[in-house]
N, C-alpha and C. Protein backbone atom coordinates (compact mmCIF):
# COMPACT_ATOMS: atom_id res chain seq x y z
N UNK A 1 -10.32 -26.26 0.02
CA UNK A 1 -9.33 -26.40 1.08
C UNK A 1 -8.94 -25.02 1.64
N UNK A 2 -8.85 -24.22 0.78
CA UNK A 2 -8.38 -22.72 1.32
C UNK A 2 -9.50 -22.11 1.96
N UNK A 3 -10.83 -22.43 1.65
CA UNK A 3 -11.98 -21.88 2.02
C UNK A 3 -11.89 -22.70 3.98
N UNK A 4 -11.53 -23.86 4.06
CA UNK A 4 -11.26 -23.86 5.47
C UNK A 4 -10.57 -23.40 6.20
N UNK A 5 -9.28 -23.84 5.68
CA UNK A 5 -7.86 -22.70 6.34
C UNK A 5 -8.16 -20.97 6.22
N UNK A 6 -8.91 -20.69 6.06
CA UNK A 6 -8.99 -19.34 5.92
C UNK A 6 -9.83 -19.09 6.71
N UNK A 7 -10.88 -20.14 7.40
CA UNK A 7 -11.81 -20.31 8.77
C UNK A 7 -11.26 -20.19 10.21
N UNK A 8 -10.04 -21.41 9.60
CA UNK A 8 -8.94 -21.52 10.73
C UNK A 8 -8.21 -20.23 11.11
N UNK A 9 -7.58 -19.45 10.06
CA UNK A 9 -6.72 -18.55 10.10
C UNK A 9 -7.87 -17.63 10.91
N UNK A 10 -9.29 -17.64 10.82
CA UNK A 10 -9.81 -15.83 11.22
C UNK A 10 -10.24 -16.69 12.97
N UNK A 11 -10.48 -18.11 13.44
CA UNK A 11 -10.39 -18.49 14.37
C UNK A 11 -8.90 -18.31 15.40
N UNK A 12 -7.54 -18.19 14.73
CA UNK A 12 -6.81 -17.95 15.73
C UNK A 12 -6.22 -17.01 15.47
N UNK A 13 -6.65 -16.18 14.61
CA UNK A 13 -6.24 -14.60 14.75
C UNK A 13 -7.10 -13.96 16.05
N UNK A 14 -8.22 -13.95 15.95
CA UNK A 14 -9.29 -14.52 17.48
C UNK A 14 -8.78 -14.57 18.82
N UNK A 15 -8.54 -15.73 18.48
CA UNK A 15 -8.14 -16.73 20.17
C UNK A 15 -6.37 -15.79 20.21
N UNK A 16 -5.57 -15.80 18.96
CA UNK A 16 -4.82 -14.61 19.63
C UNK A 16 -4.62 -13.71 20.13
N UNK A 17 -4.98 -13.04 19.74
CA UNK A 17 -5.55 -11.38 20.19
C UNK A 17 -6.25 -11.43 21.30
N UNK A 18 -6.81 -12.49 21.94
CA UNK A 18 -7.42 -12.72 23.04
C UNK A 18 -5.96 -13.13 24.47
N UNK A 19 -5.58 -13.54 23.89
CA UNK A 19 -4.27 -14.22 24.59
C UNK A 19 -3.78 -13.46 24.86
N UNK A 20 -2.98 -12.50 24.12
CA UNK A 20 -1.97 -11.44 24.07
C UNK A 20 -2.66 -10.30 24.79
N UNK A 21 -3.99 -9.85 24.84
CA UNK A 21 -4.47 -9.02 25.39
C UNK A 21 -5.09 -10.03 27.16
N UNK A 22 -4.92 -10.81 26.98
CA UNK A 22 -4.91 -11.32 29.17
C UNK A 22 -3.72 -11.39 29.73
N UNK A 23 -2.35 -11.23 28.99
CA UNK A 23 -1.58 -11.52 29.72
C UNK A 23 -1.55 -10.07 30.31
N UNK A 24 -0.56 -10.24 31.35
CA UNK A 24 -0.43 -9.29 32.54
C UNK A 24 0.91 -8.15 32.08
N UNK A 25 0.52 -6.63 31.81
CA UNK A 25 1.56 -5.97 31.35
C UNK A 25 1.97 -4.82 32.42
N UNK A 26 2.29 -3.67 31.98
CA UNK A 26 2.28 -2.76 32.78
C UNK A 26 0.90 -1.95 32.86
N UNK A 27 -0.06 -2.28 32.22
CA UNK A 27 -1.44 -1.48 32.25
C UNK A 27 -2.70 -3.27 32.26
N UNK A 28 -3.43 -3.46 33.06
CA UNK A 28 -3.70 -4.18 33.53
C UNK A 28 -4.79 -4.86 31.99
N UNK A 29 -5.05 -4.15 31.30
CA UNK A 29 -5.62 -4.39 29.60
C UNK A 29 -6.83 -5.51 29.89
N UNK A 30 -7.43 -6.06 29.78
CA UNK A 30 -8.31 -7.37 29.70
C UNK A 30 -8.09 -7.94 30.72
N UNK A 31 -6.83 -7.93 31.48
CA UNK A 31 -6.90 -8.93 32.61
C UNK A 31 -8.00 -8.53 33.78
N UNK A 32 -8.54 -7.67 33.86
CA UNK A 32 -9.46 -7.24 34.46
C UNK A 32 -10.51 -7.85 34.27
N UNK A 33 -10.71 -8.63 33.62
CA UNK A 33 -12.47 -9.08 33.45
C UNK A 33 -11.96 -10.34 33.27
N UNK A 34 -10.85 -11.18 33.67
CA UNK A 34 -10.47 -12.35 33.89
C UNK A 34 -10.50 -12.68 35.27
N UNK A 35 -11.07 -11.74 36.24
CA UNK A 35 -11.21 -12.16 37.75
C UNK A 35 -9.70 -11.54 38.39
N UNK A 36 -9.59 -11.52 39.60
CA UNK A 36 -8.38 -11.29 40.83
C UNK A 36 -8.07 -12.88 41.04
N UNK A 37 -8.83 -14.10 40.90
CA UNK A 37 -8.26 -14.94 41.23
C UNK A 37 -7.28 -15.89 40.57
N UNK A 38 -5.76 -15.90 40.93
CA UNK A 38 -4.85 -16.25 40.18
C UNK A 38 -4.57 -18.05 40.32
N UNK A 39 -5.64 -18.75 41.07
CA UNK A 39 -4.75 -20.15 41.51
C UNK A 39 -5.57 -20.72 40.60
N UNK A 40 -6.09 -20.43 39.62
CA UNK A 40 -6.70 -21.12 38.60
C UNK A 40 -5.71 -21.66 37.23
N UNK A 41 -4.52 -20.86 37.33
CA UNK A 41 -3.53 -20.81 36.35
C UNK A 41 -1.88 -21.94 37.14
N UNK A 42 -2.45 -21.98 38.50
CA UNK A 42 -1.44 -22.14 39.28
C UNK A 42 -0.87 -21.59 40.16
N UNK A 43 0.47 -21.80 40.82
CA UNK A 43 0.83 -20.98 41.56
C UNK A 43 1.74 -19.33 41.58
N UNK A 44 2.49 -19.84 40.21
CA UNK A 44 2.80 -18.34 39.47
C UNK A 44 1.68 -18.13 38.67
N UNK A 45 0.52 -17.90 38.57
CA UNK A 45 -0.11 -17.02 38.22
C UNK A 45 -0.17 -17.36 36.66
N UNK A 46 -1.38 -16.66 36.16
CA UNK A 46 -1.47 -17.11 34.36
C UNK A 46 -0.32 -17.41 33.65
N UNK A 47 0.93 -16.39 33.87
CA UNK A 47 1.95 -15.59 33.29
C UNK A 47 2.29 -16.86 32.20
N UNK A 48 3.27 -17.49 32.93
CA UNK A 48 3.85 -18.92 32.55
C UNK A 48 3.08 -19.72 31.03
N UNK A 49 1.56 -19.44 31.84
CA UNK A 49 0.54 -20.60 30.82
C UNK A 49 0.21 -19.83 29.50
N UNK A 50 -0.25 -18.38 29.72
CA UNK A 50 -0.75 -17.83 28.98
C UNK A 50 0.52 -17.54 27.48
N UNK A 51 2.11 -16.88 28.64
CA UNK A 51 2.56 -17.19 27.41
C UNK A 51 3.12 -18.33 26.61
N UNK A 52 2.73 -19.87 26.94
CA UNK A 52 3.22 -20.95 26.32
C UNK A 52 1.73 -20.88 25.57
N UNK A 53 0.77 -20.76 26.02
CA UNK A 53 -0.43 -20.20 24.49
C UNK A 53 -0.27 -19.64 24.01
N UNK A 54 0.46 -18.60 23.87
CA UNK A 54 0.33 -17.35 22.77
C UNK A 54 1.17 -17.92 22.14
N UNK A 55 2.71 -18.41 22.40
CA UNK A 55 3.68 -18.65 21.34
C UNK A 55 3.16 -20.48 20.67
N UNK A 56 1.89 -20.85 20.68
CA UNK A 56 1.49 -22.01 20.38
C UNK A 56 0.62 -21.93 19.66
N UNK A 57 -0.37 -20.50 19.64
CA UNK A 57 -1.46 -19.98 18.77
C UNK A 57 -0.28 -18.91 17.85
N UNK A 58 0.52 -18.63 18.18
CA UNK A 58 1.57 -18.00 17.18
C UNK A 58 1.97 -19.19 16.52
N UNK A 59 2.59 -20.00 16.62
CA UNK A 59 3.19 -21.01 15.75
C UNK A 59 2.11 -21.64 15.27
N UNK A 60 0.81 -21.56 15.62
CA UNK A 60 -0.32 -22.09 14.41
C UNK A 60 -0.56 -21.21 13.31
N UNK A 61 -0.69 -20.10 13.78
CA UNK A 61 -0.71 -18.83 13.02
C UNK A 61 -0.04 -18.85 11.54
N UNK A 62 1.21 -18.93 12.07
CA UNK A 62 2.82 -18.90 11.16
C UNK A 62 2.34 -20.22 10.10
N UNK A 63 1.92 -21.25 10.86
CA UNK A 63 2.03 -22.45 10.09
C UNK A 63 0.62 -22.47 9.00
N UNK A 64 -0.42 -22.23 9.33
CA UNK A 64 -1.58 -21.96 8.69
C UNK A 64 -1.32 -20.95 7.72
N UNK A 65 -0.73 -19.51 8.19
CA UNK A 65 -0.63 -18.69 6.91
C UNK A 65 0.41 -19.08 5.59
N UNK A 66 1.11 -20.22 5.63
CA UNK A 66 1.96 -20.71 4.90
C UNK A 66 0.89 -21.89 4.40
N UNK A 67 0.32 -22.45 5.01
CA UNK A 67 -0.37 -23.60 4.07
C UNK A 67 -1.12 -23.21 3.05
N UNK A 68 -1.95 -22.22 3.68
CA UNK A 68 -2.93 -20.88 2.61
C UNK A 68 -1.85 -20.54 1.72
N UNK A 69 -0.91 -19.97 1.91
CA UNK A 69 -0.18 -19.70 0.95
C UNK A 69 0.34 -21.09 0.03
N UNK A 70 0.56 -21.62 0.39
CA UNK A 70 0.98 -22.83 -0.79
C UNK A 70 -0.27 -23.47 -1.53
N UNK A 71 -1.43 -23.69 -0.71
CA UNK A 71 -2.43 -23.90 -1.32
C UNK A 71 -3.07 -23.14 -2.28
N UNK A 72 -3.56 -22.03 -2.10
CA UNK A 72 -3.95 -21.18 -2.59
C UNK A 72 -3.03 -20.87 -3.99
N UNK A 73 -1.70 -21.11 -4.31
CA UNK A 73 -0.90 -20.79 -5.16
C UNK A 73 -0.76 -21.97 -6.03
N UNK A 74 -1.28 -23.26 -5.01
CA UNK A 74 -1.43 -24.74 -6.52
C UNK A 74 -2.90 -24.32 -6.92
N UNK A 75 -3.73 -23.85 -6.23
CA UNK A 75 -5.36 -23.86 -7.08
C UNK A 75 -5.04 -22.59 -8.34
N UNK A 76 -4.81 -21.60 -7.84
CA UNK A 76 -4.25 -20.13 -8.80
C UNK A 76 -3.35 -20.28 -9.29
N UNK A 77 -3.21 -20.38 -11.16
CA UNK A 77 -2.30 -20.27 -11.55
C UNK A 77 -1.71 -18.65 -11.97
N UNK A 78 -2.31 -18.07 -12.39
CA UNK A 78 -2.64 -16.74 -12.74
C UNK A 78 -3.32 -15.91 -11.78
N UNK A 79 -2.50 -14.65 -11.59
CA UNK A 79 -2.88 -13.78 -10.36
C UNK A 79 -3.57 -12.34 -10.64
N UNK A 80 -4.43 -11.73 -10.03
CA UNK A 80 -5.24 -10.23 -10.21
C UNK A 80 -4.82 -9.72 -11.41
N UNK A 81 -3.47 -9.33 -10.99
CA UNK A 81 -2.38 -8.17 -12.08
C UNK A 81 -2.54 -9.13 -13.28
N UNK A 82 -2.74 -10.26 -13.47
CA UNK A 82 -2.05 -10.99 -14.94
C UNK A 82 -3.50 -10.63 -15.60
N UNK A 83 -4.54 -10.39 -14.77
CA UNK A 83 -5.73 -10.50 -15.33
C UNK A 83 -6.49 -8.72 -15.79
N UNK A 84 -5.80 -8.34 -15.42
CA UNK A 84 -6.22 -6.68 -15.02
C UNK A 84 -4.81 -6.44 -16.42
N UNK A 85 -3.32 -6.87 -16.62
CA UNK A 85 -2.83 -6.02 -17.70
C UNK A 85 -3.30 -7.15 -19.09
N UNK A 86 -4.20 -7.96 -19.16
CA UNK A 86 -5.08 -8.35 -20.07
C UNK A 86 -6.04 -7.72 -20.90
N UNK A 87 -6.49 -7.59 -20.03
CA UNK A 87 -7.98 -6.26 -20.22
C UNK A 87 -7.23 -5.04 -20.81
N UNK A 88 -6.33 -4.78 -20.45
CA UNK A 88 -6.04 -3.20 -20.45
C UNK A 88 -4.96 -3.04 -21.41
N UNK A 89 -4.40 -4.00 -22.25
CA UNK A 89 -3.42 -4.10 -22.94
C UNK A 89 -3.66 -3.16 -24.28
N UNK A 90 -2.62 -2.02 -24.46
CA UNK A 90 -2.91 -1.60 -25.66
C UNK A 90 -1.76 -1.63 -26.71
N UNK A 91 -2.85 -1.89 -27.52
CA UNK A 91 -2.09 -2.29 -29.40
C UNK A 91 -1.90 -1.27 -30.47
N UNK A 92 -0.89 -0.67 -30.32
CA UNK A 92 -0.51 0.40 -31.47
C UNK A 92 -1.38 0.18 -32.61
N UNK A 93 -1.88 1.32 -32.98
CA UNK A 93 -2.66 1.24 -34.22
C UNK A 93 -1.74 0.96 -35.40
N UNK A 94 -2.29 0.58 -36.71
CA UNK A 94 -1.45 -0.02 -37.82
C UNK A 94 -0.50 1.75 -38.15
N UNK A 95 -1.82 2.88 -38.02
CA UNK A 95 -1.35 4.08 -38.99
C UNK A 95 -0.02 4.63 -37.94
N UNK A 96 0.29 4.13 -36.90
CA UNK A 96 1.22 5.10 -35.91
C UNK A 96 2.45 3.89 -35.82
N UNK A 97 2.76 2.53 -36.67
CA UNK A 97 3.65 1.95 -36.73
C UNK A 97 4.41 2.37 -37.75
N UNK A 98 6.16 2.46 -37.10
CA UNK A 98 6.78 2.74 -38.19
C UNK A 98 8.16 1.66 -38.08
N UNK A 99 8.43 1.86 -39.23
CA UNK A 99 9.01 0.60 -39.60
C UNK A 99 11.11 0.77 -39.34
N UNK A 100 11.01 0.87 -38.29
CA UNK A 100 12.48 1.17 -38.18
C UNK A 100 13.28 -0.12 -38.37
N UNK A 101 14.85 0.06 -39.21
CA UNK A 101 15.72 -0.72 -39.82
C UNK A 101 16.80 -0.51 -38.37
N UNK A 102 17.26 -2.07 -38.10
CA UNK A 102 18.29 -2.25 -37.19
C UNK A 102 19.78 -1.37 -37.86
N UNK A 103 20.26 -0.52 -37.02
CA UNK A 103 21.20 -0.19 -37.57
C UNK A 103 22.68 -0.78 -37.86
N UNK A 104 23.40 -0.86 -38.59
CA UNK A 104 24.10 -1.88 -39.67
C UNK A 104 25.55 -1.33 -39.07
N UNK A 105 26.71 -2.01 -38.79
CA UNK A 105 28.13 -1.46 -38.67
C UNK A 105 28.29 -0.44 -39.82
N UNK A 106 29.27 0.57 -39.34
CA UNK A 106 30.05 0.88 -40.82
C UNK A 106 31.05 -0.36 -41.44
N UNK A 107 30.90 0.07 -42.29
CA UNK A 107 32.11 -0.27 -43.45
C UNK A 107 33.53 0.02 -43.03
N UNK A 108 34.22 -0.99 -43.20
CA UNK A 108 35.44 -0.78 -43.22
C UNK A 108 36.48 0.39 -44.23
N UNK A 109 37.31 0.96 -43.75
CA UNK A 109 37.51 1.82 -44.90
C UNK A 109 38.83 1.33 -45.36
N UNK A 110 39.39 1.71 -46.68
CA UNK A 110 40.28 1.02 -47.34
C UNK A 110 41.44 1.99 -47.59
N UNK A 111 42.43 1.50 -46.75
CA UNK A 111 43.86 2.33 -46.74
C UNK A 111 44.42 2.33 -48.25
N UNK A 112 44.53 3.66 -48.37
CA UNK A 112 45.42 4.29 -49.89
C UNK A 112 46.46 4.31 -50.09
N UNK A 113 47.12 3.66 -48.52
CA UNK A 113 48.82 4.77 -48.62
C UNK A 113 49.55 3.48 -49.03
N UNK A 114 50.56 3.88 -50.39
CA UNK A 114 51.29 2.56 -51.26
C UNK A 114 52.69 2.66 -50.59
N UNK A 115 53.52 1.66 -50.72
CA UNK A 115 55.01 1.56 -49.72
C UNK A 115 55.76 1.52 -50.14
């Protein structure tokens, strides 16, 4: 399942970056090789359409990288790091253990003075 959504996710990372780079800014970016002719989008011009796509391939975006994430986290129970401080775990040798005693309250001390 993650092996698809992760198809999906590199498909509208794609088609985003495509979006965001036609719309119309202060430096004309990609819209240039989208033609001069604007009545293809309508009468205001891409502007309108292009950004109700982007914030629609954004909210797929958002929503896909959360499914990957939940999915991906019921198949994996155990992650890189759990597996990497496994391997690498080190065990005090027997000769460099020493045997330290929890240290104990004092004793109460016992008043001398008679009345």
């Amino acid at each position: 399942m993650t092996s698809i959504l992760l198809m999906v996710q590199i498909g509208l990372v794609v088609l985003l970056t495509i979006a965001v780079l036609l719309q119309k800014s202060s430096s004309i970016g990609l819209g240039a090789y989208s033609g001069s002719n604007e009545s293809v989008f309508g009468a205001k011009g891409p502007g309108s359409f292009l950004t109700k796509v982007t914030f629609f391939l954004g909210f797929l975006f958002v929503a896909n990288t959360v499914a990957m994430g939940y999915f991906y986290g019921k198949e994996n129970k155990s992650s890189v790091v759990d597996s990497i401080v496994e391997k690498t775990a080190v065990v005090a040798p027997a000769a460099l253990a020493v045997d330290v005693a929890a240290p104990t309250a004092p004793a109460a001390v016992e008043s001398n003075t008679t009345k």
